[in-house]
C-alpha atoms as a PDB file:
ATOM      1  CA  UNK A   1     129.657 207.341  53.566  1.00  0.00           C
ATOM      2  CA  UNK A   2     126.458 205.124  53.885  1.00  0.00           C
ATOM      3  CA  UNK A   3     125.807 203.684  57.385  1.00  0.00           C
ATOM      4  CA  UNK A   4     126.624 199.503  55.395  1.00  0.00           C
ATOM      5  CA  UNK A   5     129.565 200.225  54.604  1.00  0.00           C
ATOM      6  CA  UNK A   6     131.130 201.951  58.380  1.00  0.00           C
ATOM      7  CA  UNK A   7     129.072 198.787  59.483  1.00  0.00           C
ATOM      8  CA  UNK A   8     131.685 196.945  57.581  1.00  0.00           C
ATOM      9  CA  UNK A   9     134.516 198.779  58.006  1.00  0.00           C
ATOM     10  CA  UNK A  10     134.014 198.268  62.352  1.00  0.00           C
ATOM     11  CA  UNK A  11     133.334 194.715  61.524  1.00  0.00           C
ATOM     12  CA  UNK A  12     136.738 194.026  59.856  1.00  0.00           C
ATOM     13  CA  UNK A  13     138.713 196.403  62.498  1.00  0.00           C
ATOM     14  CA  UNK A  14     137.253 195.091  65.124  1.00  0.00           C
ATOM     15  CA  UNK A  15     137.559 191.576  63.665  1.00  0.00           C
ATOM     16  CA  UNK A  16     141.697 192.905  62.843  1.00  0.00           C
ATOM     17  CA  UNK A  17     142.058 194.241  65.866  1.00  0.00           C
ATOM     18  CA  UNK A  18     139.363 192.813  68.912  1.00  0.00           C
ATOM     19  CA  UNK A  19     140.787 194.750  71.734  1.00  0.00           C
ATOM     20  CA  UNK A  20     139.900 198.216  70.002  1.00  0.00           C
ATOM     21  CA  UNK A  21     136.957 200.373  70.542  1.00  0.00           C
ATOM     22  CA  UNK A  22     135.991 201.566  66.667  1.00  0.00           C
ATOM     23  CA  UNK A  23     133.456 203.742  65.850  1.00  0.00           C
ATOM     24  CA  UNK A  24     132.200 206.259  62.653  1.00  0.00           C
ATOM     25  CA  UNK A  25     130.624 209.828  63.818  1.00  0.00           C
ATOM     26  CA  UNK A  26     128.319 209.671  60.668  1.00  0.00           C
ATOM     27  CA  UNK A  27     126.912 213.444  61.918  1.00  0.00           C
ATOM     28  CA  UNK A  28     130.026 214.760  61.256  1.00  0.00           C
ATOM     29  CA  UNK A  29     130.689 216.183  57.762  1.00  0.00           C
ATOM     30  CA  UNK A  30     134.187 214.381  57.678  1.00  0.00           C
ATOM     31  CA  UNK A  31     132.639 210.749  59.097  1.00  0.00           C
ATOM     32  CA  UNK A  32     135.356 210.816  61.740  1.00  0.00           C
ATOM     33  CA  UNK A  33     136.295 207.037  62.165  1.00  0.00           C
ATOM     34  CA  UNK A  34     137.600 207.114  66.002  1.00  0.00           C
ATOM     35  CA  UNK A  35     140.025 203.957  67.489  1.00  0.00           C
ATOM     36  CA  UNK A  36     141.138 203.185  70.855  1.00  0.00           C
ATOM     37  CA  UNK A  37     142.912 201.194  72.364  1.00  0.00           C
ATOM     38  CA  UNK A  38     146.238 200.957  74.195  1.00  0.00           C
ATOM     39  CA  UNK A  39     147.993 200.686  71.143  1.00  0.00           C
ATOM     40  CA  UNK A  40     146.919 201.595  67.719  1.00  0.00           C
ATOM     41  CA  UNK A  41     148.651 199.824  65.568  1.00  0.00           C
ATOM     42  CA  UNK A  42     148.719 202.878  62.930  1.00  0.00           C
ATOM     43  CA  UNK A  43     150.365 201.754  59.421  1.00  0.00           C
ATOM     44  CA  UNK A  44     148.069 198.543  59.779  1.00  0.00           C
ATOM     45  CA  UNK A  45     145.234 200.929  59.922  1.00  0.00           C
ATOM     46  CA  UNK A  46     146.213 203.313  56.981  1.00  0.00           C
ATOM     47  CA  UNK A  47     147.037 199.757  54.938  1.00  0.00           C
ATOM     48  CA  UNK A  48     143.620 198.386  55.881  1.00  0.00           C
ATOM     49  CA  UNK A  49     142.900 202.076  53.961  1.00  0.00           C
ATOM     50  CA  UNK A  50     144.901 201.886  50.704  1.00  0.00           C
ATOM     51  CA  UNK A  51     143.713 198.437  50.910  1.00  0.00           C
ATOM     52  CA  UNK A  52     140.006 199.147  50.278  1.00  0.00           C
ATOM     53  CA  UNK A  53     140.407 202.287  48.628  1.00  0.00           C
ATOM     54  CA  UNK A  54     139.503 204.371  51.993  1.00  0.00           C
ATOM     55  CA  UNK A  55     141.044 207.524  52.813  1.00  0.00           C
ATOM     56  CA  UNK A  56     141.610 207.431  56.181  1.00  0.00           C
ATOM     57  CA  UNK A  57     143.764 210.153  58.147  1.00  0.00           C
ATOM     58  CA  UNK A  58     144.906 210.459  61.559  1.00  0.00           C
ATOM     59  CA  UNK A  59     143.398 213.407  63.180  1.00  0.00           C
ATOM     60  CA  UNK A  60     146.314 214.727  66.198  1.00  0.00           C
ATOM     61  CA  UNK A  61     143.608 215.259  69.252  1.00  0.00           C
END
């Protein structure tokens, strides 16, 4: 994943979602997108996904 497009991808969460912490671990083999908040509003998430052709899985941790 090039570094634009997780810029973009924080941009609209953060934009979708403004109480959220968002960040991409580009390091990471997988680019781990990581959310917090007090609740993660999940299926919006995985939608914003599908919607932009993203895979995006939730990682149990």
């Amino acid at each position: 994943m090039k570094e634009k497009l997780a810029k973009k991808i924080i941009a609209d969460l953060e934009r979708l979602y403004p109480d959220y912490r968002v960040n991409f671990d580009l390091e990471d083999a997988d680019k781990v997108l990581r959310i917090e908040g007090r609740s993660i509003d999940l299926s919006g998430i995985l939608d914003y996904g599908i919607n932009h052709h993203i895979q995006i899985e939730l990682i149990d941790g």
